[in-house]
Protein backbone atom coordinates (compact mmCIF):
# COMPACT_ATOMS: atom_id res chain seq x y z
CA UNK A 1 144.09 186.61 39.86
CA UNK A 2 143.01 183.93 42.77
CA UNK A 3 139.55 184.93 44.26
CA UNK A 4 139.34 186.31 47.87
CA UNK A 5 137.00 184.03 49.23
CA UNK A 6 136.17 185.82 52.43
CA UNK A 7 135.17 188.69 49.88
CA UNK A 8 131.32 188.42 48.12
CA UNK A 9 132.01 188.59 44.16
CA UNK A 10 128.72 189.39 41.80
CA UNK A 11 129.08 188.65 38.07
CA UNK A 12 129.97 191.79 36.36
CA UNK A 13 129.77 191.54 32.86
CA UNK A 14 129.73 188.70 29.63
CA UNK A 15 132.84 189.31 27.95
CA UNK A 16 132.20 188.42 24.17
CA UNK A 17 135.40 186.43 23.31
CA UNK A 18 138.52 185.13 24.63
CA UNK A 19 140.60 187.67 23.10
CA UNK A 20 138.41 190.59 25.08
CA UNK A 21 138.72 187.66 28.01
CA UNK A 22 142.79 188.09 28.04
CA UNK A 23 143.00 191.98 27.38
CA UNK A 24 140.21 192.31 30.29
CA UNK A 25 142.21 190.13 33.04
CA UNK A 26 145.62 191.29 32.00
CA UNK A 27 144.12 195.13 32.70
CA UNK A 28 142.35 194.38 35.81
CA UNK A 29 145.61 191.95 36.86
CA UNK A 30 147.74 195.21 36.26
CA UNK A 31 145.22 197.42 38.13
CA UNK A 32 145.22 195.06 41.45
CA UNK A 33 141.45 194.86 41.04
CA UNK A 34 140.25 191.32 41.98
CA UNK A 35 137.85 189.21 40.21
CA UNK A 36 137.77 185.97 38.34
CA UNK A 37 136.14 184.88 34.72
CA UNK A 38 134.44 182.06 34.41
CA UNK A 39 134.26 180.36 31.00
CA UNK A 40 130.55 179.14 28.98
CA UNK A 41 132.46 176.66 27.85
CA UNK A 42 131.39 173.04 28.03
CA UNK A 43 132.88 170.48 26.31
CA UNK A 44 129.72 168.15 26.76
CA UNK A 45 127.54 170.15 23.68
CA UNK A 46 131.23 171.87 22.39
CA UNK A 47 131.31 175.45 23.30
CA UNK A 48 127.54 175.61 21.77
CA UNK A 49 126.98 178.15 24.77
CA UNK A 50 129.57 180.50 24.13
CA UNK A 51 127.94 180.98 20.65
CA UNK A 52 124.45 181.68 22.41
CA UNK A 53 125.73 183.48 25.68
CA UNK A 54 129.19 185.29 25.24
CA UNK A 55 132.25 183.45 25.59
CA UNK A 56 131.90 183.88 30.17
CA UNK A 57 131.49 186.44 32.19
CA UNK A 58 133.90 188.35 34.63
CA UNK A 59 132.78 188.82 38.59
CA UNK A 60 134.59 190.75 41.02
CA UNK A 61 133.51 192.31 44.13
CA UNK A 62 130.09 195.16 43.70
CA UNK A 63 132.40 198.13 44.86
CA UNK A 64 134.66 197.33 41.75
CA UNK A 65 131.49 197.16 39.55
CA UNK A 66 131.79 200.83 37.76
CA UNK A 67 135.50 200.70 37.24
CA UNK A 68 134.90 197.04 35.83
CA UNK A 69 132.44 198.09 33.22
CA UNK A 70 134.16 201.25 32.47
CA UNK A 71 136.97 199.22 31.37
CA UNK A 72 135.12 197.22 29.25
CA UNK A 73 133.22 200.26 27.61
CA UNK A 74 136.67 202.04 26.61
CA UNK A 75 138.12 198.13 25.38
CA UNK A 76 134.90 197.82 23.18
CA UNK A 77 134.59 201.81 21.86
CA UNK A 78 137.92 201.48 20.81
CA UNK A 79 138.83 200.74 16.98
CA UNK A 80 141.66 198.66 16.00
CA UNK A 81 143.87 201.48 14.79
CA UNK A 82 143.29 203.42 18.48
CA UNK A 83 144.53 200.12 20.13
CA UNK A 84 147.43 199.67 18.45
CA UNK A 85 148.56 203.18 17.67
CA UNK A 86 151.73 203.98 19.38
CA UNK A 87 152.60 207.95 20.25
């Protein structure tokens, strides 16, 4: 999603990989919630701050802080089996 740039955004959260990176977006796209995620990565030492600092972090606007994080919290408590298990 495009940041609003009339709109203050706060970093939220370090999301730990790329993979957590897509699911996260592709939630918060679906939800309407805006934000953007900003990669560590730095081709000039070769990602050697992802490795130290999470692969980036996710900011969005302070009023979509607790819904932000609580997504994050369920992606992270969930096991592999609960994410892919189909009712």
């Amino acid at each position: 999603m495009e940041p609003d740039h009339t709109i203050e955004y706060v970093k939220i959260a370090v999301l730990d990989s790329d993979v957590e990176s897509q699911i996260v977006c592709s939630i918060l796209d679906d939800q309407g919630i805006p934000y953007f995620a900003r990669s560590y990565h730095d081709t000039a030492y070769d990602g050697l701050f992802q490795v130290q600092k999470g692969w980036g972090e996710v900011c969005a606007p302070v009023e979509n802080k607790d819904e932000i994080l609580e997504i994050i919290n369920d992606l992270r408590n969930k096991t592999a089996p609960e994410i892919t298990q189909q009712d």
